[in-house]
Protein backbone atom coordinates (compact mmCIF):
# COMPACT_ATOMS: atom_id res chain seq x y z
CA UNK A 1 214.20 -47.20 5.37
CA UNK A 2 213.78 -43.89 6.69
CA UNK A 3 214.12 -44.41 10.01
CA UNK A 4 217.72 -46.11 9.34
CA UNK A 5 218.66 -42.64 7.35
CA UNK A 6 217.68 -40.58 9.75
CA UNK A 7 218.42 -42.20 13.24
CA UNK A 8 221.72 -43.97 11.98
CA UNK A 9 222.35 -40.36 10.53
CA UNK A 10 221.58 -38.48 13.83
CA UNK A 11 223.78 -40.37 15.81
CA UNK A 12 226.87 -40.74 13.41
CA UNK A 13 229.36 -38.25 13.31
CA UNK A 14 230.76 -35.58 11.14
CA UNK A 15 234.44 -35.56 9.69
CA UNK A 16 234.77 -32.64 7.09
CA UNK A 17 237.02 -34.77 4.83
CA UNK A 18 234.44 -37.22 4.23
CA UNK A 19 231.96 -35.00 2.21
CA UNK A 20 231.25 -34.07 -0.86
CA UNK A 21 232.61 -31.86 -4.37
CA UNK A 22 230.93 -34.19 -7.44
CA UNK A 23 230.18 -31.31 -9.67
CA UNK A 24 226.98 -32.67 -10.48
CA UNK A 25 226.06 -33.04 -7.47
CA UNK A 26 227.27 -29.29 -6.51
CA UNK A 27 225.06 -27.50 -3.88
CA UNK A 28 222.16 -25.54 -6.16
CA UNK A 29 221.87 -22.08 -5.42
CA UNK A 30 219.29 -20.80 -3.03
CA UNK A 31 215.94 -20.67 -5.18
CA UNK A 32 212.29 -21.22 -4.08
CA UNK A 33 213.27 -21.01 -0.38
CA UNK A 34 209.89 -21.78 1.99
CA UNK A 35 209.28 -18.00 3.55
CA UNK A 36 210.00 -17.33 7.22
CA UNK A 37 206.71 -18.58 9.45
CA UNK A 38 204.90 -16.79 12.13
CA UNK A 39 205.16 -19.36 14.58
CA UNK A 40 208.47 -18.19 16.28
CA UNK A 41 208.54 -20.03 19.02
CA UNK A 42 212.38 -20.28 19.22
CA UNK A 43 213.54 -17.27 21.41
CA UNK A 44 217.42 -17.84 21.85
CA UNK A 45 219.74 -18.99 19.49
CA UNK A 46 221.13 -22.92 20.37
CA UNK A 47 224.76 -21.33 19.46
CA UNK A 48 226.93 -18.68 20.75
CA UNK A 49 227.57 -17.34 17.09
CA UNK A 50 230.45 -15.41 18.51
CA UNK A 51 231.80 -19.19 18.80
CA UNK A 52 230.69 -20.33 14.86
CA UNK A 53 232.58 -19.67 11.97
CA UNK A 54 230.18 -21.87 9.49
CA UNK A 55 226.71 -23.24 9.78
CA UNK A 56 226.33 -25.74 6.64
CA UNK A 57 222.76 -25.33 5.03
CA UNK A 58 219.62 -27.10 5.37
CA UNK A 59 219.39 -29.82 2.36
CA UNK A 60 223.01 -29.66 1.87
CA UNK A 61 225.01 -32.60 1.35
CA UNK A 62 227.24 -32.68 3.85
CA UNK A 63 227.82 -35.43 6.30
CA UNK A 64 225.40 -38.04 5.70
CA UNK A 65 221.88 -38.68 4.52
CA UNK A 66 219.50 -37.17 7.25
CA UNK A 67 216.47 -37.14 5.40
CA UNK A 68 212.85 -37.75 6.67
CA UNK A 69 209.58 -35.63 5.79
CA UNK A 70 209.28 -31.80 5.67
CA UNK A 71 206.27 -30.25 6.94
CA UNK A 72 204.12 -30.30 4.24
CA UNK A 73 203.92 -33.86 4.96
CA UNK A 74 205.77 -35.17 2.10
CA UNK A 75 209.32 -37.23 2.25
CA UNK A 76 212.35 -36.41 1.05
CA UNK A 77 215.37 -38.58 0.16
CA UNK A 78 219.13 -37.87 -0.21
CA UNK A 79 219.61 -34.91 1.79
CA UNK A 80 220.98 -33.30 4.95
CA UNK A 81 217.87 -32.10 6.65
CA UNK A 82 219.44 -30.46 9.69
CA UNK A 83 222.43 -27.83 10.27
CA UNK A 84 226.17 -28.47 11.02
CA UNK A 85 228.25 -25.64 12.58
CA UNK A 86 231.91 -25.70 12.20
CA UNK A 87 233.32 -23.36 15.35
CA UNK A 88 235.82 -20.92 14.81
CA UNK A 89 239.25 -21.57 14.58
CA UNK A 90 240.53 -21.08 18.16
CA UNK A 91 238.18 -23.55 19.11
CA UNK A 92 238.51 -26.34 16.25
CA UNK A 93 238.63 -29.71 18.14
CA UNK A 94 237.89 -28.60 21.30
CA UNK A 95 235.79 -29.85 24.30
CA UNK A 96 233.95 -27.75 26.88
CA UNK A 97 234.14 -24.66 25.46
CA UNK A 98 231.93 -24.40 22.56
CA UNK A 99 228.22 -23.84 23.92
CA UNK A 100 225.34 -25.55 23.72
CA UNK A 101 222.21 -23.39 24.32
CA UNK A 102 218.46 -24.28 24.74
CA UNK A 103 216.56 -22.08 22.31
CA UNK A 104 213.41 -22.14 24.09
CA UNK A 105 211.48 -23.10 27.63
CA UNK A 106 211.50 -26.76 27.66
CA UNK A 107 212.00 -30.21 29.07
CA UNK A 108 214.77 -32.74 27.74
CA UNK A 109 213.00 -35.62 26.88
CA UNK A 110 215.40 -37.82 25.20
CA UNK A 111 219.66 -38.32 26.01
CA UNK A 112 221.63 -40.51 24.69
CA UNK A 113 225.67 -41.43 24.09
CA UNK A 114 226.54 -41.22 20.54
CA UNK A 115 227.58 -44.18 18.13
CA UNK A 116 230.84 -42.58 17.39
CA UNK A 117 231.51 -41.86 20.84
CA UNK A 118 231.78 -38.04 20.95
CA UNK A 119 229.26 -36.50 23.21
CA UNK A 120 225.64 -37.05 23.55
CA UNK A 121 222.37 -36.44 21.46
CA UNK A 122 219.75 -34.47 23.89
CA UNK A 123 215.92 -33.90 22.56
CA UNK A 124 214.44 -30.68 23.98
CA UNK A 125 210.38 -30.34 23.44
CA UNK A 126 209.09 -27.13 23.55
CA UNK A 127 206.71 -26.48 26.75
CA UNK A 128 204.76 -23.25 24.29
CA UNK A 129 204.10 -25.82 21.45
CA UNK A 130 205.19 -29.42 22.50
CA UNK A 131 204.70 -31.01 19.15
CA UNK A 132 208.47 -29.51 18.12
CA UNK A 133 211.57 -30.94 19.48
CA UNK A 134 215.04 -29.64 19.17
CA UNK A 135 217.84 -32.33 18.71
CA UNK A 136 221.49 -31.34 19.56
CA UNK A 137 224.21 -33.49 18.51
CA UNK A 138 227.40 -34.46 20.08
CA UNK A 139 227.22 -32.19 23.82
CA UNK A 140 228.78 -33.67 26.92
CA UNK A 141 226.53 -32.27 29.41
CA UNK A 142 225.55 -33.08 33.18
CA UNK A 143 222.00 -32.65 32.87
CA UNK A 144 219.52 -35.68 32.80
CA UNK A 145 216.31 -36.73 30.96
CA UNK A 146 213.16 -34.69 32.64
CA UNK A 147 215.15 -31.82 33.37
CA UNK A 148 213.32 -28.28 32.59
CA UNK A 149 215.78 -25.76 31.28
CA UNK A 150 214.95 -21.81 29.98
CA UNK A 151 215.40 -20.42 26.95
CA UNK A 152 218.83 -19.39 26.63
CA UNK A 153 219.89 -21.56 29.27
CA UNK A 154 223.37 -23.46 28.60
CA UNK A 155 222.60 -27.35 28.14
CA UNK A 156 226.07 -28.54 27.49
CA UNK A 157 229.18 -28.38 25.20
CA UNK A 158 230.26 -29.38 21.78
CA UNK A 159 232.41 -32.30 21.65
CA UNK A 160 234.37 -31.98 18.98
CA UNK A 161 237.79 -34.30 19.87
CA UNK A 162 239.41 -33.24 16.50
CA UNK A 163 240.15 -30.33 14.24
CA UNK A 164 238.02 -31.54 10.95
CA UNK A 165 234.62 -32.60 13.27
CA UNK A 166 231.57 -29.98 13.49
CA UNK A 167 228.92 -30.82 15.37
CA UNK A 168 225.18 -30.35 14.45
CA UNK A 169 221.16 -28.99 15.24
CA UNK A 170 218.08 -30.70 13.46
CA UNK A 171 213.89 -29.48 14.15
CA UNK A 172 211.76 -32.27 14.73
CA UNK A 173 208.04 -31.73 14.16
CA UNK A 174 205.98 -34.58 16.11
CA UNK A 175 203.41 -35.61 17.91
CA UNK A 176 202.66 -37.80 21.01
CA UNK A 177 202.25 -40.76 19.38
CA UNK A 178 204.77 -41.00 17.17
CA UNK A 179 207.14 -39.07 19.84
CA UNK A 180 206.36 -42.05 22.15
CA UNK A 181 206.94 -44.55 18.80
CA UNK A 182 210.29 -43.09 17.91
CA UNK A 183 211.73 -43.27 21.73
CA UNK A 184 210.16 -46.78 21.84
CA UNK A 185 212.75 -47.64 18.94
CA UNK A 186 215.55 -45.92 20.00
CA UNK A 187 215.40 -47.82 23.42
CA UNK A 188 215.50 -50.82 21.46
CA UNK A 189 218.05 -49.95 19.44
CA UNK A 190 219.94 -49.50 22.57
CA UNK A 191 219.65 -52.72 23.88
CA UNK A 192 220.43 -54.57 20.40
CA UNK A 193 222.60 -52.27 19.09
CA UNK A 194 220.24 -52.62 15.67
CA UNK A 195 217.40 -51.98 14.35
CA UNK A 196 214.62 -54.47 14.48
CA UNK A 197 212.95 -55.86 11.07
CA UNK A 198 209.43 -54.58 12.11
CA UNK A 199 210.99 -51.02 12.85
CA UNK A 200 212.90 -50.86 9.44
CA UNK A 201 209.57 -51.93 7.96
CA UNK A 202 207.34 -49.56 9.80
CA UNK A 203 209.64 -46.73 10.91
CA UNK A 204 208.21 -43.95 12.60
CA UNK A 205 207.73 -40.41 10.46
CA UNK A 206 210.44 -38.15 11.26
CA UNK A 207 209.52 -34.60 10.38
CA UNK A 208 212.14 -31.83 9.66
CA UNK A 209 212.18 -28.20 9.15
CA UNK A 210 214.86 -25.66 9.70
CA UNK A 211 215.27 -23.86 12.90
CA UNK A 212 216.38 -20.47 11.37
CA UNK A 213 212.56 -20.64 10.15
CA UNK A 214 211.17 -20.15 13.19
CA UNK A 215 213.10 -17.56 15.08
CA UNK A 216 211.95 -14.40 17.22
CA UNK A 217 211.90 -11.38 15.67
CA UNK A 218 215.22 -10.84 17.80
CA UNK A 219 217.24 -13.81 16.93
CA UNK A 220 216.07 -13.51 13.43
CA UNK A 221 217.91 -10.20 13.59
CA UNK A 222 221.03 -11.47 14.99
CA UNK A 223 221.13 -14.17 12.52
CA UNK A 224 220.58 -12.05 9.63
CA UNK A 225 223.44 -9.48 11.29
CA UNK A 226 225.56 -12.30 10.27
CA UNK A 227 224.69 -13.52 6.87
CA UNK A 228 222.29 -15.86 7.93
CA UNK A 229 218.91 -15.96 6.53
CA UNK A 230 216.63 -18.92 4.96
CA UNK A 231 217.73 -17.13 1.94
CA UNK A 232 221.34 -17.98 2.14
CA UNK A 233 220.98 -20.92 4.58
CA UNK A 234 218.11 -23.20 2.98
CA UNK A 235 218.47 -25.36 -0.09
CA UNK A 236 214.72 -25.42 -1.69
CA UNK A 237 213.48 -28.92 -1.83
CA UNK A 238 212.59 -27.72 -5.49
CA UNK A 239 216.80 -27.15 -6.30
CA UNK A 240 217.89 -30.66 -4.51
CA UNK A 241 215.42 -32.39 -5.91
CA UNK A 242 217.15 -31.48 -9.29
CA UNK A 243 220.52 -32.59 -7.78
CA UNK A 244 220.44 -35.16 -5.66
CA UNK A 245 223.38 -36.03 -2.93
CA UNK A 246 226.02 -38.03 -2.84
CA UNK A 247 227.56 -38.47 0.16
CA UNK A 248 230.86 -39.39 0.97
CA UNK A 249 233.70 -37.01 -0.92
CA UNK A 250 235.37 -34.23 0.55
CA UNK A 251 233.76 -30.76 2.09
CA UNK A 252 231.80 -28.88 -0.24
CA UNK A 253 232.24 -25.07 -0.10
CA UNK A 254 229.02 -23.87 -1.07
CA UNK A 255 227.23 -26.15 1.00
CA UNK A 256 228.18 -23.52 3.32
CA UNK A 257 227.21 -20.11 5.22
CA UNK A 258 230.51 -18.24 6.51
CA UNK A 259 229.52 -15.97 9.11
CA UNK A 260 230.25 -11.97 8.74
């Protein structure tokens, strides 16, 4: 079941309207949030936050269930385990304009069209510590799988298509194996256009973790320069484990970060 939350969930797409306000289901507060590691291995932001006007916080319950494991190893269920970022209004629905950046050396590994038709979703793994994979959501771009790109280094553009749709950035935590298992499926899926019985019986572990959580020292700073810290941009899996998600009712507020 995982796998069908979080692969269906990576490749669907995001419509504002479609989210959430149940009151007791409200976004908690930030409590408990996991500290900022020392493994900072993301040197460039994946945004031009001159471009974002809101990035939606990790665990929130926008969109739609993108839940998986977190990296203490244990799973988590009814929750947005990635970030959405909602561009600022002069670019609202537009399409090769609002950047996509990769935040560190790497190699894409993975590129594929999206379900919903908007764009692409591009895997970059790290070439300093392989076992962590950035996925960007909904970018046209001209690059190709086994292309190297640099840190900083534009990848592609957002493709929004209409005023209410963000687009998104999830942290994947892997390893070779189950790297090679989750491709394997994916190429399947591809081909089918569903998931096989086997897979949605012995779906591959999909590990999340927020990218503002491991940041330089100088994109940390930029971040924080405008508003954006794990402090106000993680939801502890402590406070959403007390309220659950729904999904599916209209954009909740504080499931958000405006920028400064």
């Amino acid at each position: 079941m995982l796998l069908v939350v979080t692969v269906v969930g990576a490749v669907g797409y995001k419509v504002l309207k479609n989210q959430n306000t149940d009151k007791k289901h409200a976004t908690p507060t930030a409590s408990q949030v996991t500290p900022a590691t020392t493994n900072a291995f993301i040197t460039s932001s994946p945004v031009d936050l001159a471009q974002i006007a809101k990035i939606s916080k990790f665990r929130s319950c926008e969109g739609h269930d993108s839940s998986g494991y977190n990296t203490d190893n244990v799973a988590e269920t009814n929750r947005s385990m990635k970030h959405y970022l909602l561009p600022i209004d002069s670019l609202t629905g537009s399409i090769g304009k609002v950047k996509d950046n990769a935040p560190f050396d790497g190699t894409i590994i993975t590129l594929f069209p999206e379900d919903s038709g908007h764009g692409n979703q591009m895997w970059i793994q790290s070439t300093a510590d392989p076992s962590w994979v950035i996925m960007l959501f909904h970018l046209d771009t001209t690059l190709t799988v086994g292309t190297t790109v640099k840190s900083g280094g534009l990848v592609g553009y957002a493709s929004l298509g209409a005023k209410e749709n963000s687009f998104d950035v999830a942290l994947l935590k892997t390893d070779a194996t189950t790297l090679s298992k989750i491709q394997e499926v994916l190429k399947k899926m591809a081909s089918t256009g569903r998931f096989s019985d086997a897979d949605q019986a012995n779906p591959p572990k999909m590990i999340y973790d927020s990218f503002l959580l491991h940041m330089s020292p100088s994109v940390t700073a930029a971040y924080a320069a405008r508003g954006l810290t794990p402090a106000t941009s993680i939801i502890s899996k402590t406070a959403r484990d007390a309220q659950p998600c729904t999904f599916g009712g209209p954009m909740d507020p504080a499931s958000w970060v405006t920028l400064n």
